[in-house]
PDB file of N, CA and C in Angstrom:
ATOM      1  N   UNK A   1     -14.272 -36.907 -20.182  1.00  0.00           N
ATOM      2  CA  UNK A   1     -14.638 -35.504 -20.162  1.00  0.00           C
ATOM      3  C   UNK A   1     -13.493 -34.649 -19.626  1.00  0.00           C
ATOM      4  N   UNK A   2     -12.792 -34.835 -18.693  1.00  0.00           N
ATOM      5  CA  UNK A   2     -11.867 -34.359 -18.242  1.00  0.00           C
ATOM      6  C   UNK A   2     -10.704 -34.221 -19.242  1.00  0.00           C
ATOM      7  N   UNK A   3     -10.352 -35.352 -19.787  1.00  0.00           N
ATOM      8  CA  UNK A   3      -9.155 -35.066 -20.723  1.00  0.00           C
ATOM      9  C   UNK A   3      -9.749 -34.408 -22.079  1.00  0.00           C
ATOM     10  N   UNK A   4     -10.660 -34.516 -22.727  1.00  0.00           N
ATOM     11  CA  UNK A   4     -11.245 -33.181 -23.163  1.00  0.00           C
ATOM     12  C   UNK A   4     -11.066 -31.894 -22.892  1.00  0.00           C
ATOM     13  N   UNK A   5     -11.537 -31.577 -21.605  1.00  0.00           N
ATOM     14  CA  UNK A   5     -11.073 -30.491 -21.009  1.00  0.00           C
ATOM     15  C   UNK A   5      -9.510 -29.662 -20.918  1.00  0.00           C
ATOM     16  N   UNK A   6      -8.465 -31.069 -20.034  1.00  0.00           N
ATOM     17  CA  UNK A   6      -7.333 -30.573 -20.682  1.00  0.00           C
ATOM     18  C   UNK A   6      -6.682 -30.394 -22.055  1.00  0.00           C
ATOM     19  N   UNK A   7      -7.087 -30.811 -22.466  1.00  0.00           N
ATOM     20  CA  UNK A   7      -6.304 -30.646 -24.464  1.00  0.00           C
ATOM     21  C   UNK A   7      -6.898 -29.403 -25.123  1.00  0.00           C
ATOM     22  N   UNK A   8      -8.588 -29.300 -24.347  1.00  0.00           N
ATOM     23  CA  UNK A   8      -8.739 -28.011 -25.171  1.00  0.00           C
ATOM     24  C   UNK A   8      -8.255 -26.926 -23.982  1.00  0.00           C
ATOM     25  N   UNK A   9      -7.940 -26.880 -23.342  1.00  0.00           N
ATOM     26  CA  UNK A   9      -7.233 -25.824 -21.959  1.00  0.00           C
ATOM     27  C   UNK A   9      -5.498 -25.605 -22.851  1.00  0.00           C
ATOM     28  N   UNK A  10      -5.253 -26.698 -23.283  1.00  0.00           N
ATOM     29  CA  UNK A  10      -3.515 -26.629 -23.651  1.00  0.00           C
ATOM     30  C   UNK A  10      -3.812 -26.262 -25.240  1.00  0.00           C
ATOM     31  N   UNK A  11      -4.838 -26.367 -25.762  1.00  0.00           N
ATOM     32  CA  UNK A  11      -4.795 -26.050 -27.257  1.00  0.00           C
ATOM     33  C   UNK A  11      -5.023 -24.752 -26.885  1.00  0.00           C
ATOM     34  N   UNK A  12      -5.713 -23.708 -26.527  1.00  0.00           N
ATOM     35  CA  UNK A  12      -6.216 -22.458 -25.647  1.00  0.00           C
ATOM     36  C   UNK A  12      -5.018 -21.489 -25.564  1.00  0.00           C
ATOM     37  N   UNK A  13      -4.330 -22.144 -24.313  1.00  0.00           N
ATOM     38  CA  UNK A  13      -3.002 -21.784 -23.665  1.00  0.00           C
ATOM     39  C   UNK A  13      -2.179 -21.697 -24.970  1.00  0.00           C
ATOM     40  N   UNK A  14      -2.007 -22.721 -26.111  1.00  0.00           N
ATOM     41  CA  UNK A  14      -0.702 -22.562 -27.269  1.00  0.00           C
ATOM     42  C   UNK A  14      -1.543 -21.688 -28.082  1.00  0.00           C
ATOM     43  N   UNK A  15      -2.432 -21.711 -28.441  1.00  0.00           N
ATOM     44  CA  UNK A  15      -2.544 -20.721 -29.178  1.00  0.00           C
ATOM     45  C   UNK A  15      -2.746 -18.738 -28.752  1.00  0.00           C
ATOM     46  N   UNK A  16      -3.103 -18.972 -27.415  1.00  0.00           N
ATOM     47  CA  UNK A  16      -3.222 -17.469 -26.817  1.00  0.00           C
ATOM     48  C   UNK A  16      -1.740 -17.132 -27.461  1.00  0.00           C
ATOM     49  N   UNK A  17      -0.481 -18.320 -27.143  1.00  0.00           N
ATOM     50  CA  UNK A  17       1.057 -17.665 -26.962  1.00  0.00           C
ATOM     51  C   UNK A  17       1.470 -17.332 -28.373  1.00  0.00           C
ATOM     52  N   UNK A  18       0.962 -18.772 -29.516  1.00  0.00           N
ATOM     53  CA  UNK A  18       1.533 -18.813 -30.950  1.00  0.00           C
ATOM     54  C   UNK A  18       0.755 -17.630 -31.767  1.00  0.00           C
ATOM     55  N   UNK A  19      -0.362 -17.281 -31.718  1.00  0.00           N
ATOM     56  CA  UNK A  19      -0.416 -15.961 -32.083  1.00  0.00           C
ATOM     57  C   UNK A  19      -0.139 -14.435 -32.536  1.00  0.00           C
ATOM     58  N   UNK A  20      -0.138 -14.166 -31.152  1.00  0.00           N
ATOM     59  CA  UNK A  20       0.937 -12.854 -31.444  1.00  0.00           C
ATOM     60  C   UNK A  20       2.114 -12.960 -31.968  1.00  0.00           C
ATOM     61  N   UNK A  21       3.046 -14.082 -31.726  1.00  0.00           N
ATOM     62  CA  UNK A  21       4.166 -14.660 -32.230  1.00  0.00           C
ATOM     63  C   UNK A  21       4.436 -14.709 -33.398  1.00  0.00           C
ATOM     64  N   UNK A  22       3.653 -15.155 -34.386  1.00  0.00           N
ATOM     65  CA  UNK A  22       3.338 -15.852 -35.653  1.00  0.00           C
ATOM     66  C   UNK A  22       3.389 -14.649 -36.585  1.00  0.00           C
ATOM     67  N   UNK A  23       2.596 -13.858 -36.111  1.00  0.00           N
ATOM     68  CA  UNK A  23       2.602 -12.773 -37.619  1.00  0.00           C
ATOM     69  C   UNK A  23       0.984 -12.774 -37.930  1.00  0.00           C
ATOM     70  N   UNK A  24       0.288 -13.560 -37.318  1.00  0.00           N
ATOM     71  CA  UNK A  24      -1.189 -13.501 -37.929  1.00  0.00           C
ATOM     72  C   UNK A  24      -1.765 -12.359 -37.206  1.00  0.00           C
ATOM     73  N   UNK A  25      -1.365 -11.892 -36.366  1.00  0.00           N
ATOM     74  CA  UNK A  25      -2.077 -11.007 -35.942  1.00  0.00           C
ATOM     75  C   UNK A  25      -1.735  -9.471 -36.665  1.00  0.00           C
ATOM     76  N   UNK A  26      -2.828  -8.426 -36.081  1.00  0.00           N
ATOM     77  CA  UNK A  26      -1.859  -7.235 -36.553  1.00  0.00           C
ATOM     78  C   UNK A  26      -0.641  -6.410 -35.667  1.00  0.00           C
ATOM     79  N   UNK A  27       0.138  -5.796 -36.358  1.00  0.00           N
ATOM     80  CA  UNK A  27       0.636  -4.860 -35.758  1.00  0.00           C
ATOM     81  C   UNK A  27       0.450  -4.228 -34.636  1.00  0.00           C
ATOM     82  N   UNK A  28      -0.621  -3.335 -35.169  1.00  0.00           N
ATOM     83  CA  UNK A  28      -1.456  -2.118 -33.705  1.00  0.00           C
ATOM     84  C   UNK A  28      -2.701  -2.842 -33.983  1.00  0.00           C
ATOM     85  N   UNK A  29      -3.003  -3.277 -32.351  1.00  0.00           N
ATOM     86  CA  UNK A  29      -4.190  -3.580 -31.565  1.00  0.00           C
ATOM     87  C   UNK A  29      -5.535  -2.260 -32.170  1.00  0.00           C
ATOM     88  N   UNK A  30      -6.480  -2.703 -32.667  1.00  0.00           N
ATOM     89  CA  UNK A  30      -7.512  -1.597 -32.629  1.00  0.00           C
ATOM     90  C   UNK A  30      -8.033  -0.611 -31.255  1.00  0.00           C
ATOM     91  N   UNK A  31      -8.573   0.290 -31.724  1.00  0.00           N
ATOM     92  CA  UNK A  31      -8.114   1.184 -30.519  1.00  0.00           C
ATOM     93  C   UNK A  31      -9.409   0.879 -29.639  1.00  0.00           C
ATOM     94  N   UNK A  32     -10.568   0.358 -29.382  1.00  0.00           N
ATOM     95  CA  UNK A  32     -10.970  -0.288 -28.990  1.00  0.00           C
ATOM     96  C   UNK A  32     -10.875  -1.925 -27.926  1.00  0.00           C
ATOM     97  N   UNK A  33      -9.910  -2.283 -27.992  1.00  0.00           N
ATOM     98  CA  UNK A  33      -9.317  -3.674 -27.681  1.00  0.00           C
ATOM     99  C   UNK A  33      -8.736  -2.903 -26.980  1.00  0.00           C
ATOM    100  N   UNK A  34      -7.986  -2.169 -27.069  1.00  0.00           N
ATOM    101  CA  UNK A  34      -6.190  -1.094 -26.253  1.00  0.00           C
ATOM    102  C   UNK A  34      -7.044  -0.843 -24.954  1.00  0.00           C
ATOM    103  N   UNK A  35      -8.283  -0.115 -24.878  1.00  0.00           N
ATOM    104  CA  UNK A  35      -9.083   0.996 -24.084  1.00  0.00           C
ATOM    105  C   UNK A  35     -10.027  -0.667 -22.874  1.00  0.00           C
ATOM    106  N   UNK A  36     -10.181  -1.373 -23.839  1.00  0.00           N
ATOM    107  CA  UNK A  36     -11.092  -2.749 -22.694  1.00  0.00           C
ATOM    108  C   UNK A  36      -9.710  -3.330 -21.991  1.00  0.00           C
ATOM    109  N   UNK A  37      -8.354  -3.126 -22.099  1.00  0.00           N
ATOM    110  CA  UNK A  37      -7.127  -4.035 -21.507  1.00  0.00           C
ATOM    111  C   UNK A  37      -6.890  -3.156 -20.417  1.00  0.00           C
ATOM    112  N   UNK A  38      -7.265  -1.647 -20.079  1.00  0.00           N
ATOM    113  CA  UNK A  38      -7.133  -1.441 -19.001  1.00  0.00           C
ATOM    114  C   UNK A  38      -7.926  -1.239 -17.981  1.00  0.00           C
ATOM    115  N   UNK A  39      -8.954  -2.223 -17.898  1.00  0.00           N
ATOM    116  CA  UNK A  39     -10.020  -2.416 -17.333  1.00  0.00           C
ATOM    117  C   UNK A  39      -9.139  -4.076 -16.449  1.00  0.00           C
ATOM    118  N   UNK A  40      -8.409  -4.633 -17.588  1.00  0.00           N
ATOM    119  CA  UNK A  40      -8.135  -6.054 -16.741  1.00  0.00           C
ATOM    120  C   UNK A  40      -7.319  -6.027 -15.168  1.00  0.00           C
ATOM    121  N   UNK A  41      -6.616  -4.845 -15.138  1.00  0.00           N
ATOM    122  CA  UNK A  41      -6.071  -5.083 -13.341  1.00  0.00           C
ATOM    123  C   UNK A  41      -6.645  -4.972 -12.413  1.00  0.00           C
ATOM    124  N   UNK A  42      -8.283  -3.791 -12.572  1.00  0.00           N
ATOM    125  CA  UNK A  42      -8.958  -3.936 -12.308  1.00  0.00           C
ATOM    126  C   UNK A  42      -9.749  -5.069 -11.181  1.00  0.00           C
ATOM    127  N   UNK A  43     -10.295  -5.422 -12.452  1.00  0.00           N
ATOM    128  CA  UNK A  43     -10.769  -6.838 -12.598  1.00  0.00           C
ATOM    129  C   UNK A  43     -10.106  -7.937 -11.693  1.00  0.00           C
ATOM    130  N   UNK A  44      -8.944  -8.168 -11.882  1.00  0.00           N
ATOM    131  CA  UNK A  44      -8.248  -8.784 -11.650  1.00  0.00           C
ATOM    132  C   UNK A  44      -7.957  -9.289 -10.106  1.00  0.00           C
ATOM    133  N   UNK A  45      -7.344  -7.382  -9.904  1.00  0.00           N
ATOM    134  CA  UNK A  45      -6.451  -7.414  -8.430  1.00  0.00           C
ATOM    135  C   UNK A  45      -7.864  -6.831  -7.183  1.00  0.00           C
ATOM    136  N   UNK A  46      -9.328  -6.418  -7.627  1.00  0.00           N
ATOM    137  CA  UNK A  46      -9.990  -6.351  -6.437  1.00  0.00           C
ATOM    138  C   UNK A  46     -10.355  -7.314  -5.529  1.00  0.00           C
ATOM    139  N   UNK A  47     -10.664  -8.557  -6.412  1.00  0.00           N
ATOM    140  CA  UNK A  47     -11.515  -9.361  -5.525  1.00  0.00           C
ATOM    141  C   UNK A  47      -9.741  -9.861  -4.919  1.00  0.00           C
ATOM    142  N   UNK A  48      -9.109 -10.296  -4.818  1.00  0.00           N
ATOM    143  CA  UNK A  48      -7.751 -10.516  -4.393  1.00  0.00           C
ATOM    144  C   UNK A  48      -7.440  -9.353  -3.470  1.00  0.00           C
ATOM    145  N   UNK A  49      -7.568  -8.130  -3.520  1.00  0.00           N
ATOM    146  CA  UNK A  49      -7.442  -7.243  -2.793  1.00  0.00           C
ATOM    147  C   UNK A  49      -8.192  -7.193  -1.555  1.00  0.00           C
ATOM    148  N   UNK A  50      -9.623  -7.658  -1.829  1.00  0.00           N
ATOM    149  CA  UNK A  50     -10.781  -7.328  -0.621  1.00  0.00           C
ATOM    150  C   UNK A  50     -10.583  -8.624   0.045  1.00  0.00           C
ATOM    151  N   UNK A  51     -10.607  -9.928  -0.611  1.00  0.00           N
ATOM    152  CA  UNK A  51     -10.524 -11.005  -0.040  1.00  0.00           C
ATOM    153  C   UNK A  51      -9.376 -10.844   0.975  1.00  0.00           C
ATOM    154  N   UNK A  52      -8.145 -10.527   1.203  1.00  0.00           N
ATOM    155  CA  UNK A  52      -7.331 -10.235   1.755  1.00  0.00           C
ATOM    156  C   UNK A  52      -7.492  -9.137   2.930  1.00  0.00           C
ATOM    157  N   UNK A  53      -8.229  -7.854   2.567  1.00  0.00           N
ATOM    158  CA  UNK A  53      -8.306  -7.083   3.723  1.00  0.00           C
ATOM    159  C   UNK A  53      -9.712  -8.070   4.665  1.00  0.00           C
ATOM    160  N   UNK A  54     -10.293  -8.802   4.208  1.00  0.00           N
ATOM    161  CA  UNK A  54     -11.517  -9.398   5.244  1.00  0.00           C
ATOM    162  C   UNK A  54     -11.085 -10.092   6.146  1.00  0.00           C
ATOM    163  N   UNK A  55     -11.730 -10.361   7.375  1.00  0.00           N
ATOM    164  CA  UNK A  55     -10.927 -10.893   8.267  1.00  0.00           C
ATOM    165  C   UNK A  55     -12.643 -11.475   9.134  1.00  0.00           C
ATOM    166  N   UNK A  56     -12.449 -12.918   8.743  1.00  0.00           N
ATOM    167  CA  UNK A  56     -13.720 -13.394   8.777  1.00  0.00           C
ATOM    168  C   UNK A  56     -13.189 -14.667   9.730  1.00  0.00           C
ATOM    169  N   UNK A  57     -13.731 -14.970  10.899  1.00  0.00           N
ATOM    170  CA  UNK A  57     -13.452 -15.820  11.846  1.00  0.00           C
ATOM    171  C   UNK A  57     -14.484 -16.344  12.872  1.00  0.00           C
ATOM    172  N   UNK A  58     -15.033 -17.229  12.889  1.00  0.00           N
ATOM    173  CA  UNK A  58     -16.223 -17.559  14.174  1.00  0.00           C
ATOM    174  C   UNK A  58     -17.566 -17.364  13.376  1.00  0.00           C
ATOM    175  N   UNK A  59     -17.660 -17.172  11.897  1.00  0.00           N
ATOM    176  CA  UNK A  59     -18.728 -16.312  11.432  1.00  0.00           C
ATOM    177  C   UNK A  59     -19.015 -15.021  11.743  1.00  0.00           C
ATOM    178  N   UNK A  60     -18.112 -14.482  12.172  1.00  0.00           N
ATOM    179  CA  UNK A  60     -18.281 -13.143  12.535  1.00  0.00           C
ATOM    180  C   UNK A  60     -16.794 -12.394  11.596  1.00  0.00           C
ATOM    181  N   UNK A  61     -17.258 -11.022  10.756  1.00  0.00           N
ATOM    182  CA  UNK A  61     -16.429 -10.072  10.341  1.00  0.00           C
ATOM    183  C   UNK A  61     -16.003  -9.361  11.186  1.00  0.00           C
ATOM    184  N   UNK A  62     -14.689  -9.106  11.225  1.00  0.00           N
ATOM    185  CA  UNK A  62     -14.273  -7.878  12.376  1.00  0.00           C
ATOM    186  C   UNK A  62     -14.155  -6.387  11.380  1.00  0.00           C
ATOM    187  N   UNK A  63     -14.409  -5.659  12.152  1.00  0.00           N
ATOM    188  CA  UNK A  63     -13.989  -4.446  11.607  1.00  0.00           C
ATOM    189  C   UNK A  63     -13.559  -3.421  12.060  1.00  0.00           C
ATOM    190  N   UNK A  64     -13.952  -3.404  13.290  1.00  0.00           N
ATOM    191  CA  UNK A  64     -13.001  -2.414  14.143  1.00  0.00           C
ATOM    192  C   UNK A  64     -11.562  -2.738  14.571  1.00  0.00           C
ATOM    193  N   UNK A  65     -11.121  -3.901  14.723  1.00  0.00           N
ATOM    194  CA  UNK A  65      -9.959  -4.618  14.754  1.00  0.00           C
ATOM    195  C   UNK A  65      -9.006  -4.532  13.589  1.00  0.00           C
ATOM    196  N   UNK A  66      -9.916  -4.416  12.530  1.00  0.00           N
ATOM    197  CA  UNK A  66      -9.292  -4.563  11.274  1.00  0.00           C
ATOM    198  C   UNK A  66      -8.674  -3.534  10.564  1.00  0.00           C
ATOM    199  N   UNK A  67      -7.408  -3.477  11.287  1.00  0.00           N
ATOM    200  CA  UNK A  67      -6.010  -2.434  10.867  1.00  0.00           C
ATOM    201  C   UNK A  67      -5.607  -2.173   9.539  1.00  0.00           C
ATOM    202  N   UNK A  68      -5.747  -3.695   8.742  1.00  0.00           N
ATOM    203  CA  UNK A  68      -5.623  -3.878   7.348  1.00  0.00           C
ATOM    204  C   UNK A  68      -6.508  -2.798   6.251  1.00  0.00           C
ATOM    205  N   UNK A  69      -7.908  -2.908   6.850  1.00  0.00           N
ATOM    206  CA  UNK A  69      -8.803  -1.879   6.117  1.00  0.00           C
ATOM    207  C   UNK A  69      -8.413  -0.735   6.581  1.00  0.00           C
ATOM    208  N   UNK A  70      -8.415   0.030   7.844  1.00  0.00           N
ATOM    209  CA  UNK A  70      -8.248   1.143   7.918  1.00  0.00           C
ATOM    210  C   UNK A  70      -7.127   1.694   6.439  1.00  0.00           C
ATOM    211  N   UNK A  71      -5.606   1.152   6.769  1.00  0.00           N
ATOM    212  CA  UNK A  71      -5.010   1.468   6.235  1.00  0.00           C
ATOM    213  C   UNK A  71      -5.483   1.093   4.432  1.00  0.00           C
ATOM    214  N   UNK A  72      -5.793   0.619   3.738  1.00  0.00           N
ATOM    215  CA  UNK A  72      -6.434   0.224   2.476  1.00  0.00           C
ATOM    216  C   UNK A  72      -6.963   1.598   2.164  1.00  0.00           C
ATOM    217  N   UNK A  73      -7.985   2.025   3.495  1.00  0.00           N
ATOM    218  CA  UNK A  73      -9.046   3.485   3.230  1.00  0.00           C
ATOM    219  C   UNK A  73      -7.807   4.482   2.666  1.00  0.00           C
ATOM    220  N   UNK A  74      -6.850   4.521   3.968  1.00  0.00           N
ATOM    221  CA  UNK A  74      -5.462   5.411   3.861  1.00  0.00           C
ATOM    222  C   UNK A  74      -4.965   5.553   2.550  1.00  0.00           C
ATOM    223  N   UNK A  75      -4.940   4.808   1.761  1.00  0.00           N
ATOM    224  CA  UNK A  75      -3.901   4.374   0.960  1.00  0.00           C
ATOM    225  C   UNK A  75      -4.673   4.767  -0.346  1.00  0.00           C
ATOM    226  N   UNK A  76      -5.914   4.531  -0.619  1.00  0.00           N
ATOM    227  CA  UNK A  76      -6.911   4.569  -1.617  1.00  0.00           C
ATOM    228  C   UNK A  76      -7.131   6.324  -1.705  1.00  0.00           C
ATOM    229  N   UNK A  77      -7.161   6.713  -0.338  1.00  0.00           N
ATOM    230  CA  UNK A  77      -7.182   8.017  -0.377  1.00  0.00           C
ATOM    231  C   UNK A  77      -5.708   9.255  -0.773  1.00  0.00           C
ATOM    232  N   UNK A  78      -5.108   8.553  -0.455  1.00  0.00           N
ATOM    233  CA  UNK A  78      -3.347   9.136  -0.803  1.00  0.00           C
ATOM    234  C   UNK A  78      -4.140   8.919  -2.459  1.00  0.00           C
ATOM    235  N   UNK A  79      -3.774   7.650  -2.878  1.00  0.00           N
ATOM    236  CA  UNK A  79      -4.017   7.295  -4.073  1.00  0.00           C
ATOM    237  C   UNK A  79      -4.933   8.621  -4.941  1.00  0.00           C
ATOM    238  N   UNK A  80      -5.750   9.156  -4.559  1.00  0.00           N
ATOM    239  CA  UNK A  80      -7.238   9.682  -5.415  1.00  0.00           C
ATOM    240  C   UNK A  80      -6.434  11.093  -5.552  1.00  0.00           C
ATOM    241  N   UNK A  81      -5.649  11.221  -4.170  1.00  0.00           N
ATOM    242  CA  UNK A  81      -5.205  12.982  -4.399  1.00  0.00           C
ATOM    243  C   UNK A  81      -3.603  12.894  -5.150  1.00  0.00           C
ATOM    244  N   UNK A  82      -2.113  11.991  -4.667  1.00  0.00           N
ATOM    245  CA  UNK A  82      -1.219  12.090  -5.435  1.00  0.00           C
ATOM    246  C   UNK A  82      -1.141  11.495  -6.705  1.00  0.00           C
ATOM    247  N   UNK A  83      -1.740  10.663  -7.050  1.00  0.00           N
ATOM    248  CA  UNK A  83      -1.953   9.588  -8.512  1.00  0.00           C
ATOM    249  C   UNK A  83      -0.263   9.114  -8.896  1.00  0.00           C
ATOM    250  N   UNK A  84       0.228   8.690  -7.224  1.00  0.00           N
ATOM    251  CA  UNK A  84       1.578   8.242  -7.212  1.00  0.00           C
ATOM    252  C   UNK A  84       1.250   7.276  -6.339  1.00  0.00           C
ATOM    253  N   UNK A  85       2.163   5.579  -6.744  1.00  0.00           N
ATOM    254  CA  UNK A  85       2.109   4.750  -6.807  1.00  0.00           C
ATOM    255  C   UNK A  85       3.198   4.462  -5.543  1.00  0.00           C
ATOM    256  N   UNK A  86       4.161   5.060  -5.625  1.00  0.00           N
ATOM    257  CA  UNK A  86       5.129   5.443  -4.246  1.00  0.00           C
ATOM    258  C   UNK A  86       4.546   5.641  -3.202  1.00  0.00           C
ATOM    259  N   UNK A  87       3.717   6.608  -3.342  1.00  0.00           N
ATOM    260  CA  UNK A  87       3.385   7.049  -2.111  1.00  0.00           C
ATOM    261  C   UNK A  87       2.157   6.585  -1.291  1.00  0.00           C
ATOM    262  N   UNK A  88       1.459   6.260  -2.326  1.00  0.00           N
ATOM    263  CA  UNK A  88       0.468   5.242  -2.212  1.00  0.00           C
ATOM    264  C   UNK A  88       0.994   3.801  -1.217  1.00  0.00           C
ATOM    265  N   UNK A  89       1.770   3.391  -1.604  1.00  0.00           N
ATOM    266  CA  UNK A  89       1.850   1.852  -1.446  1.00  0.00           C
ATOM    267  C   UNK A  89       3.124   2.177   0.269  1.00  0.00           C
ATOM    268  N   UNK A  90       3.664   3.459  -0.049  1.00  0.00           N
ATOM    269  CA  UNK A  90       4.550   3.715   1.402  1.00  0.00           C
ATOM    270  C   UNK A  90       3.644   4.546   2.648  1.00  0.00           C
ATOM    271  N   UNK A  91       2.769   5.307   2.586  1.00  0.00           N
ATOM    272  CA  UNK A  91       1.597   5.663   3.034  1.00  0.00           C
ATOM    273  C   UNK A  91       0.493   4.862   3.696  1.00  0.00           C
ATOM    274  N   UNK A  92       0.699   3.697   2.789  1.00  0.00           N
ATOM    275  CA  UNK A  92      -0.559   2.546   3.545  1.00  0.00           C
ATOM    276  C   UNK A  92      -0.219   1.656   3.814  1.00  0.00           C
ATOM    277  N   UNK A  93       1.731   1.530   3.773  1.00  0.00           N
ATOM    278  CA  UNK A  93       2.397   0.545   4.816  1.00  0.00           C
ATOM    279  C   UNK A  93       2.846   0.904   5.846  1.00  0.00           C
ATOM    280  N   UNK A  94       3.043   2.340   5.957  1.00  0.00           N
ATOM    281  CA  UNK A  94       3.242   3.147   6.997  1.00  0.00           C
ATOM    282  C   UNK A  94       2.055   3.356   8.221  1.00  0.00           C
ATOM    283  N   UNK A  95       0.761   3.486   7.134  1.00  0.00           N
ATOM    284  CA  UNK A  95      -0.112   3.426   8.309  1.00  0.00           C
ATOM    285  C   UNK A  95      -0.540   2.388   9.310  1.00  0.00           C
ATOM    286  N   UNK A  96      -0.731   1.413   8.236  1.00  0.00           N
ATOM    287  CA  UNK A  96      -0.750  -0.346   8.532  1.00  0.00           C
ATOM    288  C   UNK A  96       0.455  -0.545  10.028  1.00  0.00           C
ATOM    289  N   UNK A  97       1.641  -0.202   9.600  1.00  0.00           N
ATOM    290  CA  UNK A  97       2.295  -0.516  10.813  1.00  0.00           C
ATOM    291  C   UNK A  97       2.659   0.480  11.925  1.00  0.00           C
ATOM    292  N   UNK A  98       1.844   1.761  11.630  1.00  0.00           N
ATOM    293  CA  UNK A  98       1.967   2.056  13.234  1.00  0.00           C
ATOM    294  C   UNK A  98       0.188   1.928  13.910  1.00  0.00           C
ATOM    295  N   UNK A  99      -0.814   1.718  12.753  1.00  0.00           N
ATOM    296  CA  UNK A  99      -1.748   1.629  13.686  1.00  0.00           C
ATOM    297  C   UNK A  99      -1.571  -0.131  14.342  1.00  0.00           C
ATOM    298  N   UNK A 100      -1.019  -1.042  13.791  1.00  0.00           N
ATOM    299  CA  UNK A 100      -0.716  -2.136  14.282  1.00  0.00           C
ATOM    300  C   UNK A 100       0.167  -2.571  15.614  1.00  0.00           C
ATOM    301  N   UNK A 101       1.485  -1.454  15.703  1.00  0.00           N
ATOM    302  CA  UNK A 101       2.309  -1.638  16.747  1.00  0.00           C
ATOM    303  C   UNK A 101       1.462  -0.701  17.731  1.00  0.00           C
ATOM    304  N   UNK A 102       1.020   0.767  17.477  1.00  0.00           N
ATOM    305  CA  UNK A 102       0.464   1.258  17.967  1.00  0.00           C
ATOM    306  C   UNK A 102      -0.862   1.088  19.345  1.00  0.00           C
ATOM    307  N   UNK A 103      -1.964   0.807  18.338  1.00  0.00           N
ATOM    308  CA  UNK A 103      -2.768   0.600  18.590  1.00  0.00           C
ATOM    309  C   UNK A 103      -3.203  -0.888  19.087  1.00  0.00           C
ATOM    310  N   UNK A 104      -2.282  -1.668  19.118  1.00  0.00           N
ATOM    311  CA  UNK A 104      -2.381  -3.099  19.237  1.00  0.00           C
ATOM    312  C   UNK A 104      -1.919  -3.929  20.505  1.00  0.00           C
ATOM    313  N   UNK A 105      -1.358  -2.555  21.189  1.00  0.00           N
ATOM    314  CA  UNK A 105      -0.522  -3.045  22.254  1.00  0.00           C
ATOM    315  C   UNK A 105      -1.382  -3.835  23.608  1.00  0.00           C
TER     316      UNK A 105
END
């Protein structure tokens, strides 16, 4: 069962790549397909995102401790008003490390 599994995982994998490659596909993506692909980072980068700001130890969540979220809030909020990616990502490393040196002492 297992090697089943891998051959159809590697038949999967070559054909996702030989595809587009090949010519069988079309040209332009329908505009439908275009509009569901930017849904995938989404998808993708939250649960990776949240899993990372949680800070789960003893069975107990911290959250007042948890510098990481504050700044996330920071950053999400830059995010909603500049719809810049700069400032976003320097904004909520900025906050991250002075409420950390800061507040941590």
């Amino acid at each position: 069962m297992i090697w089943i599994n891998i051959i159809l995982c590697g038949i999967i994998t070559f054909l996702i790549r030989f595809i587009p490659l090949s010519g069988i596909m079309p040209k332009e993506l329908p505009h439908k397909i275009k509009n569901t692909f930017k849904y995938i980072p989404l998808a993708v980068l939250t649960p990776i995102i949240f899993n990372g700001l949680s800070i789960f130890e003893n069975n107990q969540y911290f959250i007042f401790e948890n510098f990481k979220l504050y700044s996330a809030l920071i950053a999400v909020f830059v995010a909603l008003i500049t719809n810049n990616i700069f400032a976003t990502i320097s904004l909520g490393m900025l906050s991250f490390l002075m409420m950390n040196n800061v507040l941590n002492i």
